[in-house]
PDB file of N, CA and C in Angstrom:
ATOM      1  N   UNK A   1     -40.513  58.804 -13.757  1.00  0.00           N
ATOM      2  CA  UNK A   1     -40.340  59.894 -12.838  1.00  0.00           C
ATOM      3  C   UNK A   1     -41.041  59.572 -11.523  1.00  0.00           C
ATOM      4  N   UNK A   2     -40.206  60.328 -10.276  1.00  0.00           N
ATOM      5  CA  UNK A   2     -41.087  59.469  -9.272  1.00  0.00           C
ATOM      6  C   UNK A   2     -42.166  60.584  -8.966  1.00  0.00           C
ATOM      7  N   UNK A   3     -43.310  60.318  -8.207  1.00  0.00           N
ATOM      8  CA  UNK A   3     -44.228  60.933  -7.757  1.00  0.00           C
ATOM      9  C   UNK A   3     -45.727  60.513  -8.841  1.00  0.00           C
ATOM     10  N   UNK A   4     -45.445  59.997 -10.292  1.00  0.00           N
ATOM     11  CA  UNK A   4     -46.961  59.641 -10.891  1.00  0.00           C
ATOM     12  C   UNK A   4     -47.375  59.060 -10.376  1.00  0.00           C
ATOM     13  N   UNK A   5     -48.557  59.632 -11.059  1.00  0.00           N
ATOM     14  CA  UNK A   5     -49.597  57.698 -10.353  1.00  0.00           C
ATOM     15  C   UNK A   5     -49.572  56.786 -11.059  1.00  0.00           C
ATOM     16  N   UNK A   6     -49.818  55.722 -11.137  1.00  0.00           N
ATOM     17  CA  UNK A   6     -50.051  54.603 -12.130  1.00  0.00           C
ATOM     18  C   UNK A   6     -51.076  53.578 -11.622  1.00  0.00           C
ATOM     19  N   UNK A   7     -52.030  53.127 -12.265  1.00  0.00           N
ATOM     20  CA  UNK A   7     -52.868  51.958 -11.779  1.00  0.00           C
ATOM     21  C   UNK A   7     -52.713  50.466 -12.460  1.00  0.00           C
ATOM     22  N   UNK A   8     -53.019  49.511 -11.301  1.00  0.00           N
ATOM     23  CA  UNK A   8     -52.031  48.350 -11.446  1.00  0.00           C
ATOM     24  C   UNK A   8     -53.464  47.604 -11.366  1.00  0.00           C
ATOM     25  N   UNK A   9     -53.583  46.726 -12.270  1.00  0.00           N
ATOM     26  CA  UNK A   9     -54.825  45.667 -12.021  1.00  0.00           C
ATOM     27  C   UNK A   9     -54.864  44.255 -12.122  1.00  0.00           C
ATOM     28  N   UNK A  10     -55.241  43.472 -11.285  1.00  0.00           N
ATOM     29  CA  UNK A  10     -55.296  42.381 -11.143  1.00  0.00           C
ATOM     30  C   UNK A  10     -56.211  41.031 -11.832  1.00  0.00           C
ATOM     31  N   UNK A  11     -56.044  40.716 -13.089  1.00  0.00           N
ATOM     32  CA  UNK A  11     -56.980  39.725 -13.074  1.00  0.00           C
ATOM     33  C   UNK A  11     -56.798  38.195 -12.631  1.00  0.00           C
ATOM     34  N   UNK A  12     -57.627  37.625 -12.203  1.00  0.00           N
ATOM     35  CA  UNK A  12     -57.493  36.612 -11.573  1.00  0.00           C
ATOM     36  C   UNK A  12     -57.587  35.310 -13.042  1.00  0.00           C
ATOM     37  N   UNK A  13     -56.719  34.588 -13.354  1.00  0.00           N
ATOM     38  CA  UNK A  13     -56.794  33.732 -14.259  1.00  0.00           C
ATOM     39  C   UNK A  13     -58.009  33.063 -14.726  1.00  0.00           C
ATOM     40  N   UNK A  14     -58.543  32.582 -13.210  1.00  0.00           N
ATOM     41  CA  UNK A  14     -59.880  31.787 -13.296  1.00  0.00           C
ATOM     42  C   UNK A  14     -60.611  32.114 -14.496  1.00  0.00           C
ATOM     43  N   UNK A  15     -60.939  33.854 -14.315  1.00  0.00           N
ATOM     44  CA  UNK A  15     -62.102  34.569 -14.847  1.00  0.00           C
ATOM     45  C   UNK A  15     -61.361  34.331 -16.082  1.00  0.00           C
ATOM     46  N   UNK A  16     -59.885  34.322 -16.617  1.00  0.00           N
ATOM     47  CA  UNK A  16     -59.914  34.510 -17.699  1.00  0.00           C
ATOM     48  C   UNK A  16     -60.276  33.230 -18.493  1.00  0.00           C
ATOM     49  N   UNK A  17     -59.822  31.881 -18.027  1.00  0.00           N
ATOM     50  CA  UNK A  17     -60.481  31.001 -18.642  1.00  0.00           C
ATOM     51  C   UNK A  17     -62.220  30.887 -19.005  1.00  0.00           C
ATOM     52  N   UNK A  18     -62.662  31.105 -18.414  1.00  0.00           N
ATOM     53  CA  UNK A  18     -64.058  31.136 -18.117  1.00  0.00           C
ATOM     54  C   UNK A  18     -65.174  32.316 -19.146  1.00  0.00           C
ATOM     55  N   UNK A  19     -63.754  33.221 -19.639  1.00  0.00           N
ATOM     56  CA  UNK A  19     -64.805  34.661 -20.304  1.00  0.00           C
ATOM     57  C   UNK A  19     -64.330  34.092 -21.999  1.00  0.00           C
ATOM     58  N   UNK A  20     -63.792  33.071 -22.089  1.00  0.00           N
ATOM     59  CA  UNK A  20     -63.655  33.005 -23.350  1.00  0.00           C
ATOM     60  C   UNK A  20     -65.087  32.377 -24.235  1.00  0.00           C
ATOM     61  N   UNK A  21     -65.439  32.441 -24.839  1.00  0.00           N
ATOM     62  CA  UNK A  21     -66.772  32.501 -26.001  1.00  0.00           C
ATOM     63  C   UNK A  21     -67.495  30.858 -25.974  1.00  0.00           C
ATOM     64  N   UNK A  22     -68.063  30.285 -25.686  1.00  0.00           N
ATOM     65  CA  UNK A  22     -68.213  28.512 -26.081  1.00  0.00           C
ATOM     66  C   UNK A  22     -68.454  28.075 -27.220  1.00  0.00           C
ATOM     67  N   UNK A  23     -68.102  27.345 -27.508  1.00  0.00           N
ATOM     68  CA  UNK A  23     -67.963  26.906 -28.849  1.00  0.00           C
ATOM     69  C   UNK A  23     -69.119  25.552 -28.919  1.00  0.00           C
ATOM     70  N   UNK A  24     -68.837  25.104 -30.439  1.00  0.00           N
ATOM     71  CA  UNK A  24     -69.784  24.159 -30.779  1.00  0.00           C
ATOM     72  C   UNK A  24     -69.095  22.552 -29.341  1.00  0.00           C
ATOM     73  N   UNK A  25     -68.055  22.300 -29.549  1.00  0.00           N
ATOM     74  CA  UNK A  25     -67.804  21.264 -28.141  1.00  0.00           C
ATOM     75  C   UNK A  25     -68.382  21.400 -27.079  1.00  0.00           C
ATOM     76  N   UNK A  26     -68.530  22.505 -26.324  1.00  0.00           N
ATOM     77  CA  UNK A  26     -68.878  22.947 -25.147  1.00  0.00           C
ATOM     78  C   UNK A  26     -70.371  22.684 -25.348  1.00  0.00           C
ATOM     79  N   UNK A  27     -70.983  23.087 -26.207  1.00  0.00           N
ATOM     80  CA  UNK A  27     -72.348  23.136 -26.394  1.00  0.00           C
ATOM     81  C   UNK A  27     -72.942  21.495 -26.118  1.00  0.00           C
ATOM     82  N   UNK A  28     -71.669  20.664 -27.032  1.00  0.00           N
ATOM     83  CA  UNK A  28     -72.588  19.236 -27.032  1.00  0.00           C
ATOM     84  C   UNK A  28     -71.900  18.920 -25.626  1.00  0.00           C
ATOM     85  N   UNK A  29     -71.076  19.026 -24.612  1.00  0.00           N
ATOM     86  CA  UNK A  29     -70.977  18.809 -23.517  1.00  0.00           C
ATOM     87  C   UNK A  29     -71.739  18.985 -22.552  1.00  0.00           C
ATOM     88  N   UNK A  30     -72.527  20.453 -22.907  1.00  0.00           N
ATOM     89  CA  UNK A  30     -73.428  20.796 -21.723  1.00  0.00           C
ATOM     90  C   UNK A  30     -74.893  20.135 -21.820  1.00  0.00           C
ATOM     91  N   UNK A  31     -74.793  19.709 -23.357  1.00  0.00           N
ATOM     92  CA  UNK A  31     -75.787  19.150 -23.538  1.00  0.00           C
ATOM     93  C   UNK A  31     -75.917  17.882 -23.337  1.00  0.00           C
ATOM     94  N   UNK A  32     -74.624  17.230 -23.411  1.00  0.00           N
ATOM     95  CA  UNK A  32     -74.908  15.459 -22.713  1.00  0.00           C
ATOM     96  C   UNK A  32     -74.932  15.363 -21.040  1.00  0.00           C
ATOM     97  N   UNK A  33     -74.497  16.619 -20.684  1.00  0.00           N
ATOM     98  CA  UNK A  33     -75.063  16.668 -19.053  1.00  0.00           C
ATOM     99  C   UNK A  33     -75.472  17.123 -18.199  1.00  0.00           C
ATOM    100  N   UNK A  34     -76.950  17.876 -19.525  1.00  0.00           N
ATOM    101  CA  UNK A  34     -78.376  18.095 -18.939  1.00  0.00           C
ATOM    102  C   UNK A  34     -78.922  16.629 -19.115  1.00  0.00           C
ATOM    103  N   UNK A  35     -78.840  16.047 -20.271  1.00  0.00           N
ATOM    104  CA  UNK A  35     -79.565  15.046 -20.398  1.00  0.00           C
ATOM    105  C   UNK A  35     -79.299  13.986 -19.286  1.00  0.00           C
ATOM    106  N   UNK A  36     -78.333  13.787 -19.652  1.00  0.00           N
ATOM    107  CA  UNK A  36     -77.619  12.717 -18.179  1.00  0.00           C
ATOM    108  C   UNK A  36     -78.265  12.814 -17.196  1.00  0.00           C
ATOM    109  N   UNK A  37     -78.059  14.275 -16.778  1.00  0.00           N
ATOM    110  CA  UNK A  37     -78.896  15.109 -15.620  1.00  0.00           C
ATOM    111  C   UNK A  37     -80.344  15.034 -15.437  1.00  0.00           C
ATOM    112  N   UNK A  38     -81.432  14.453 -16.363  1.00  0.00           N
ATOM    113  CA  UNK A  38     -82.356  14.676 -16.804  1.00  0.00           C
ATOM    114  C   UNK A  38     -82.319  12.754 -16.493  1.00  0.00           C
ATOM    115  N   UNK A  39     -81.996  12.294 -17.305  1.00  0.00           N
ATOM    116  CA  UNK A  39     -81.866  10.754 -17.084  1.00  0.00           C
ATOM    117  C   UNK A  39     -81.978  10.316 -15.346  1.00  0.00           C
ATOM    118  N   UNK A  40     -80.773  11.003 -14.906  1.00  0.00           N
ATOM    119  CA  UNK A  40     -80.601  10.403 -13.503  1.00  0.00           C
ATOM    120  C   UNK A  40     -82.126  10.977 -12.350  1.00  0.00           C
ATOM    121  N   UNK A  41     -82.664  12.168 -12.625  1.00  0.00           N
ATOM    122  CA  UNK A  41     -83.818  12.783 -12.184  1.00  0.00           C
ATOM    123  C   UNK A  41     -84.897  11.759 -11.926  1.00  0.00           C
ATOM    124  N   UNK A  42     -85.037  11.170 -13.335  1.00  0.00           N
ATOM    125  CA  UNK A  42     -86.014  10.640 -14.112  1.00  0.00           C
ATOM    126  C   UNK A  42     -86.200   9.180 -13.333  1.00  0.00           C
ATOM    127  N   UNK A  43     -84.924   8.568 -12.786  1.00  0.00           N
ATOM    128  CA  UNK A  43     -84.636   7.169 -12.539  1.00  0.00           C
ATOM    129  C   UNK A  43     -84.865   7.214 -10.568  1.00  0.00           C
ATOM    130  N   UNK A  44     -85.067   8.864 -10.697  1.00  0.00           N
ATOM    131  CA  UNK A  44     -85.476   8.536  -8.870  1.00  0.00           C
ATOM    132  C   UNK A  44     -84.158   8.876  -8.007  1.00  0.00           C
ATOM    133  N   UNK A  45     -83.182   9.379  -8.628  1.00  0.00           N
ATOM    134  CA  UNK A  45     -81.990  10.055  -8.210  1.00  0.00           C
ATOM    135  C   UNK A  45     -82.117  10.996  -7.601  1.00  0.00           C
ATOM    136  N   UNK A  46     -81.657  11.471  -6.241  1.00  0.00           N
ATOM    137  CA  UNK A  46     -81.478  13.002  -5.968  1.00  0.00           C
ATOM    138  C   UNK A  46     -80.299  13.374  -5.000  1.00  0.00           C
ATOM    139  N   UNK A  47     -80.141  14.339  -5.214  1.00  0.00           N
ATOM    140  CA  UNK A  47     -78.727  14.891  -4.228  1.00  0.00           C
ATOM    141  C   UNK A  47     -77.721  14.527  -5.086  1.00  0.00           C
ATOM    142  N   UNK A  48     -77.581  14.212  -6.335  1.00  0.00           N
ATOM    143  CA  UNK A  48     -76.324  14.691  -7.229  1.00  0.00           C
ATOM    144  C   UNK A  48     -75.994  15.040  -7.871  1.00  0.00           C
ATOM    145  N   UNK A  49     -74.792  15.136  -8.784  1.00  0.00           N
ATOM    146  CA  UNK A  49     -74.798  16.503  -9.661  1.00  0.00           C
ATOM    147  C   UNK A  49     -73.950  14.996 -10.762  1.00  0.00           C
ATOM    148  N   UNK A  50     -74.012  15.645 -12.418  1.00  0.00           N
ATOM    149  CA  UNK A  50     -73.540  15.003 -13.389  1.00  0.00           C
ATOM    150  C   UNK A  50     -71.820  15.265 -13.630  1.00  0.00           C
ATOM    151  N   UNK A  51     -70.943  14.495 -14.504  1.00  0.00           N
ATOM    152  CA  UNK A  51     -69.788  15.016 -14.066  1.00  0.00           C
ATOM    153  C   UNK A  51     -69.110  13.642 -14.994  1.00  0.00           C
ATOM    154  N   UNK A  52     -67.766  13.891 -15.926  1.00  0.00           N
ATOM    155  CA  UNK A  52     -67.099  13.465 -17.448  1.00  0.00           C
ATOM    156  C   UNK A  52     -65.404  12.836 -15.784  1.00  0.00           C
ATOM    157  N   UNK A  53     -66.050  11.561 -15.863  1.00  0.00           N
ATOM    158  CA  UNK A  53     -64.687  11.089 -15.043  1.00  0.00           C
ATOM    159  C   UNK A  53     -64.549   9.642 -15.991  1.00  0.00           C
ATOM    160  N   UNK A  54     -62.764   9.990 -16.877  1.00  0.00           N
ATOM    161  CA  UNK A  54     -62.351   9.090 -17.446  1.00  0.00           C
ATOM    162  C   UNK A  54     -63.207   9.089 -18.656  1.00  0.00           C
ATOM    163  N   UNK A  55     -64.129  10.399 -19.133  1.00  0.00           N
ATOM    164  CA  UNK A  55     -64.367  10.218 -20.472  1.00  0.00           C
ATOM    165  C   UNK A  55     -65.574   9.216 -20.260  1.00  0.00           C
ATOM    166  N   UNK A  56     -66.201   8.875 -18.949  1.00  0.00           N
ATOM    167  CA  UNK A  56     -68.149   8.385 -19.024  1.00  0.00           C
ATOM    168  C   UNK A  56     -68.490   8.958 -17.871  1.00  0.00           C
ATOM    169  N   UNK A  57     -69.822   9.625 -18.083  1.00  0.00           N
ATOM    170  CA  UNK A  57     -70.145  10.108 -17.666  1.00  0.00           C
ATOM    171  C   UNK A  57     -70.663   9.390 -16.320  1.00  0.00           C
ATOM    172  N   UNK A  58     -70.984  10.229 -15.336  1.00  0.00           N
ATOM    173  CA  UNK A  58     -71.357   9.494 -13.835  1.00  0.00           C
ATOM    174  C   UNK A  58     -72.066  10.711 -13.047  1.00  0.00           C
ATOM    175  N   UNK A  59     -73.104   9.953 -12.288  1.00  0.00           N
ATOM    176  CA  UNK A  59     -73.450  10.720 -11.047  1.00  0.00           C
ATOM    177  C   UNK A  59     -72.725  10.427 -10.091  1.00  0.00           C
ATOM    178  N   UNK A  60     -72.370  12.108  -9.276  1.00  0.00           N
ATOM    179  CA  UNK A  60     -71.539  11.795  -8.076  1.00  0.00           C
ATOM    180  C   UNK A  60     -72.549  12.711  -6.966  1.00  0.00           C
ATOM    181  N   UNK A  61     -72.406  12.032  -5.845  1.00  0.00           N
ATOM    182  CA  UNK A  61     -73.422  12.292  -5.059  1.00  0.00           C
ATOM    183  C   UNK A  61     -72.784  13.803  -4.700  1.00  0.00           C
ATOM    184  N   UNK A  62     -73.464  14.458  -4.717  1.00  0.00           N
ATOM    185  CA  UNK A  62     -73.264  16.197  -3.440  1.00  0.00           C
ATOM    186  C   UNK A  62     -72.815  16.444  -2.383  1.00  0.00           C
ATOM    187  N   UNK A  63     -73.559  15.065  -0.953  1.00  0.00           N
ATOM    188  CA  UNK A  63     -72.668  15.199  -0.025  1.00  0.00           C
ATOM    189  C   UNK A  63     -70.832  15.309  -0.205  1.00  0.00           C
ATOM    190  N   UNK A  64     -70.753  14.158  -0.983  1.00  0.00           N
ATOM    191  CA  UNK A  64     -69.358  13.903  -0.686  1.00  0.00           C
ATOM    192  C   UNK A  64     -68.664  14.757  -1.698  1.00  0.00           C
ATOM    193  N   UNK A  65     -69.338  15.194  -2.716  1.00  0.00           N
ATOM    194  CA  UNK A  65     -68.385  16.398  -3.531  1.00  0.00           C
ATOM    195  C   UNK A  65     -68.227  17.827  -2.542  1.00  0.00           C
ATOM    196  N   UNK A  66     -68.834  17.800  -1.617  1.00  0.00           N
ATOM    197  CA  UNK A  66     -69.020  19.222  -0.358  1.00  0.00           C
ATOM    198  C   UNK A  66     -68.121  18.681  -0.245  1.00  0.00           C
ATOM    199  N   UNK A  67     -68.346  17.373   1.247  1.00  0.00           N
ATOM    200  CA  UNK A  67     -67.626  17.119   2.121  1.00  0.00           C
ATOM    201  C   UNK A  67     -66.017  16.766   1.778  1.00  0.00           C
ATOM    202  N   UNK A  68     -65.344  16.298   0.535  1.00  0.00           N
ATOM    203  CA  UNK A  68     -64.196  16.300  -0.132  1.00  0.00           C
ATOM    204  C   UNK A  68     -63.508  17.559  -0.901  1.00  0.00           C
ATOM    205  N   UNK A  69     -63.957  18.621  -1.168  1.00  0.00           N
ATOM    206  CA  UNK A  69     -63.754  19.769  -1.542  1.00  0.00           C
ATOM    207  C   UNK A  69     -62.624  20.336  -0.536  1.00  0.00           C
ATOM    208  N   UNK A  70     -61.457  20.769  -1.416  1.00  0.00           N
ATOM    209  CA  UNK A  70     -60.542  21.579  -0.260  1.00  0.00           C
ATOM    210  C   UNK A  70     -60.601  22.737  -0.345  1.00  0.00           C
ATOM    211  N   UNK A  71     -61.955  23.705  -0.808  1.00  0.00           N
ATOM    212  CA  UNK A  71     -62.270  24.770  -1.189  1.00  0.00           C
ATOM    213  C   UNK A  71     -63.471  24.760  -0.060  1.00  0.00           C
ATOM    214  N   UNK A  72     -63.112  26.088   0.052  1.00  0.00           N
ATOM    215  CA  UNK A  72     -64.343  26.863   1.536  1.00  0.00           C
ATOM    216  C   UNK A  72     -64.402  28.127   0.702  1.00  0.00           C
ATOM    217  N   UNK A  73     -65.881  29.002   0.876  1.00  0.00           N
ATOM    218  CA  UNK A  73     -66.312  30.225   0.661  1.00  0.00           C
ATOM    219  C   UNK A  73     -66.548  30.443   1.743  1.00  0.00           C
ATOM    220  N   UNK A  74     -66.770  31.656   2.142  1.00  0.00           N
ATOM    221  CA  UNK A  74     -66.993  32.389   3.140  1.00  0.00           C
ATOM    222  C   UNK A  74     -68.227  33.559   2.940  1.00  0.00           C
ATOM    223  N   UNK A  75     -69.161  33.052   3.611  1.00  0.00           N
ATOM    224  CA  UNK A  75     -70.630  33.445   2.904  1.00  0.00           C
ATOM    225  C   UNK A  75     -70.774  35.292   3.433  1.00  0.00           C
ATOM    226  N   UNK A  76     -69.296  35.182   3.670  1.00  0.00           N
ATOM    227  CA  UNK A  76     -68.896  36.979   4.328  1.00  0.00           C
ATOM    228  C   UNK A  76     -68.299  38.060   3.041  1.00  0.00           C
ATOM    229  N   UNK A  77     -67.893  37.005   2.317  1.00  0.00           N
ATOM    230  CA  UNK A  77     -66.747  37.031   1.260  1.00  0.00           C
ATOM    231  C   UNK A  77     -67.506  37.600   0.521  1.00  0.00           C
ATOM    232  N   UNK A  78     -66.787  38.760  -0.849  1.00  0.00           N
ATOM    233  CA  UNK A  78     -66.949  39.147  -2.018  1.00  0.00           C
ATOM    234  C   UNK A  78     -67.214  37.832  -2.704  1.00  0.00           C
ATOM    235  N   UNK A  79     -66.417  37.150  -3.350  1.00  0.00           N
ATOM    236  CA  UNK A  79     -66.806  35.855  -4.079  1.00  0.00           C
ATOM    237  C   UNK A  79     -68.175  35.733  -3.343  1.00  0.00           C
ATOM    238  N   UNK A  80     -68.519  35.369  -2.381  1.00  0.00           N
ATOM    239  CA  UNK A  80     -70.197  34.649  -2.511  1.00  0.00           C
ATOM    240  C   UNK A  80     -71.506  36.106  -2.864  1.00  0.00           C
ATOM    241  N   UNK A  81     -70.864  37.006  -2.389  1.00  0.00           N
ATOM    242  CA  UNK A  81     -71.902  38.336  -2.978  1.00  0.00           C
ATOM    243  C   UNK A  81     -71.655  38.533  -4.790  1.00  0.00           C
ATOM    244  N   UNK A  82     -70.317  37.878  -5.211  1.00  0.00           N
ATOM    245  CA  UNK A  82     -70.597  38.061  -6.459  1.00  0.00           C
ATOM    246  C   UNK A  82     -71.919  37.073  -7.015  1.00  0.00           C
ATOM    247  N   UNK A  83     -71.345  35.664  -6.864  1.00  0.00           N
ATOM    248  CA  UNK A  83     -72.691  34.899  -7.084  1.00  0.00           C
ATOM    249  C   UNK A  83     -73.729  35.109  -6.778  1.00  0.00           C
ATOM    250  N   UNK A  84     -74.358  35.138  -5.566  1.00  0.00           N
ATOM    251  CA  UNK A  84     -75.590  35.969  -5.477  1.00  0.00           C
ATOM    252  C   UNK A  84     -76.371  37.240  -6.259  1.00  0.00           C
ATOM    253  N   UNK A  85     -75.329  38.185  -6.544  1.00  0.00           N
ATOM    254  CA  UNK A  85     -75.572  39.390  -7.559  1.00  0.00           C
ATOM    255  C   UNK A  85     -75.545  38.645  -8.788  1.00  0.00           C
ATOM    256  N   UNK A  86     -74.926  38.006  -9.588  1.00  0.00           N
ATOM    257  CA  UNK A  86     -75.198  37.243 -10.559  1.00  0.00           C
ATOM    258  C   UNK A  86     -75.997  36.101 -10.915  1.00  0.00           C
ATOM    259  N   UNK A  87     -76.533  35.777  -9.788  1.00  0.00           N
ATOM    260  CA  UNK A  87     -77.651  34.346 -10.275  1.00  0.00           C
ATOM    261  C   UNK A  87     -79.229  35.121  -9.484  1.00  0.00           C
ATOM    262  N   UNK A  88     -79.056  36.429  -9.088  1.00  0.00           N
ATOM    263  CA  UNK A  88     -80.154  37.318  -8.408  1.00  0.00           C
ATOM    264  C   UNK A  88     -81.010  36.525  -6.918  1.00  0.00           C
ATOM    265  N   UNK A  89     -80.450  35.300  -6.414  1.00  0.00           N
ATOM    266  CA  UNK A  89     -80.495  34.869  -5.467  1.00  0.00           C
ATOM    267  C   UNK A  89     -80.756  35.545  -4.490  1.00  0.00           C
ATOM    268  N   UNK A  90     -81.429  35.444  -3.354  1.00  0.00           N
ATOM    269  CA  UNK A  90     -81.596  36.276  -2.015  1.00  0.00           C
ATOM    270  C   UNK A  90     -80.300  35.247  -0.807  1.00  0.00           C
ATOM    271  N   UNK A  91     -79.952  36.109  -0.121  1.00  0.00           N
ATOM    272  CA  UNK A  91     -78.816  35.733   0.803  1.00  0.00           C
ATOM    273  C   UNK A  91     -79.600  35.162   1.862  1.00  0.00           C
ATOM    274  N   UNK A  92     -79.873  34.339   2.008  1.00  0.00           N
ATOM    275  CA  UNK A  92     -80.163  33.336   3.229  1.00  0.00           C
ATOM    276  C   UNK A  92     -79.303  32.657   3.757  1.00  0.00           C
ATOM    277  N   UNK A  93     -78.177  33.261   3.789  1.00  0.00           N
ATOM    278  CA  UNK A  93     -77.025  32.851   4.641  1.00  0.00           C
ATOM    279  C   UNK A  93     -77.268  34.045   5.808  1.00  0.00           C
ATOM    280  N   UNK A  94     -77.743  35.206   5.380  1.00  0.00           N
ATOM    281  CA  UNK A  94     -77.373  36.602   5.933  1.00  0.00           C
ATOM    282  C   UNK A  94     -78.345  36.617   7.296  1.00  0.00           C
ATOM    283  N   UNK A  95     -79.057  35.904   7.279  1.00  0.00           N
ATOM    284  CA  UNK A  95     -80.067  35.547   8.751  1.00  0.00           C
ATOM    285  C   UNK A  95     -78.901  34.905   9.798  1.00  0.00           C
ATOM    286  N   UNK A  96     -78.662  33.819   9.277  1.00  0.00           N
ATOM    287  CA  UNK A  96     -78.010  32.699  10.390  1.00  0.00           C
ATOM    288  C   UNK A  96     -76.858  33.430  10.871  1.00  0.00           C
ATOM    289  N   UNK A  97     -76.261  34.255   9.852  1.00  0.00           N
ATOM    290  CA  UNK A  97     -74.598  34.607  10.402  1.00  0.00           C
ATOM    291  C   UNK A  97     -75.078  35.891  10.987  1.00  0.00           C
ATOM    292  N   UNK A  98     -76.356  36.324  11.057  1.00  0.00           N
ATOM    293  CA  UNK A  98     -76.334  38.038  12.691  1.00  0.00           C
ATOM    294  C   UNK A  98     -76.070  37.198  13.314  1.00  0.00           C
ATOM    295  N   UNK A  99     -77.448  36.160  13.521  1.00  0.00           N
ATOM    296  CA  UNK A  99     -77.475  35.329  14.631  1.00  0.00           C
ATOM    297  C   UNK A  99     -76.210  34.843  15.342  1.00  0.00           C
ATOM    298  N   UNK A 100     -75.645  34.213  14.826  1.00  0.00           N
ATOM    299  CA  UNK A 100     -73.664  34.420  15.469  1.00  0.00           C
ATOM    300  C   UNK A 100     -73.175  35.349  15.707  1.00  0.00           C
ATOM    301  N   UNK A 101     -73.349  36.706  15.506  1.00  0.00           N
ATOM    302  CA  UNK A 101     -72.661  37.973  15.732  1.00  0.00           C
ATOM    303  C   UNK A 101     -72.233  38.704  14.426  1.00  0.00           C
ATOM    304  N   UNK A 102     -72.533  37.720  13.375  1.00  0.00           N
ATOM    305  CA  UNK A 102     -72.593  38.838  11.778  1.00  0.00           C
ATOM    306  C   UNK A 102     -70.810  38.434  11.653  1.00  0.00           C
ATOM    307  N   UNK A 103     -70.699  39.001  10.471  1.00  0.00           N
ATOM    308  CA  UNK A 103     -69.796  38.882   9.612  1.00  0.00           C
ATOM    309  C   UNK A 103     -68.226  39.578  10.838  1.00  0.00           C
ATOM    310  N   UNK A 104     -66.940  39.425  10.982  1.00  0.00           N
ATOM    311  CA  UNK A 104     -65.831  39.747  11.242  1.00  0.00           C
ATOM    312  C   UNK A 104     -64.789  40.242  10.419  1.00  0.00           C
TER     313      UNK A 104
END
């Protein structure tokens, strides 16, 4: 009939992969790359993050995982206030961008 209301909701796929439960795999994954992570620390490494390319594991440096990324946040954006509200972080983005004239 026309004139109801109806509410329509959107989930975004991402989240749905991501809310499913971890299992015993996941567990020994995260756990071979803290250690890794822990290894590379240890050896005088810094500025990279751990990471399963071709099934062995590798450090890949940070700059160039930024600087190669075809993904931008927008430190204006919902997405980056979600992270922040979830990892309880303080916004130290939120200084630099008045200083430009604040968010648009």
């Amino acid at each position: 009939e026309h004139g109801e209301e109806a509410t329509m909701k959107y989930i975004d796929p991402s989240y749905t992969v991501r809310s499913v439960p971890a299992n015993g795999a996941d567990s020994l994954y995260c756990m071979e790359l803290a250690q890794n992570a822990v290894h590379g620390a240890m050896a005088g490494y810094t500025g990279f993050s751990v990471g399963l390319v071709n099934n062995n594991v590798v450090y890949l440096p940070i700059p160039q995982l930024v600087a190669s990324s075809p993904r931008q946040m927008s430190p204006c954006g919902t997405t980056w206030e979600r992270v922040l509200a979830m990892t309880g972080q303080p916004n130290t983005a939120s200084d630099a961008i008045a200083e430009k004239g604040g968010c648009q």
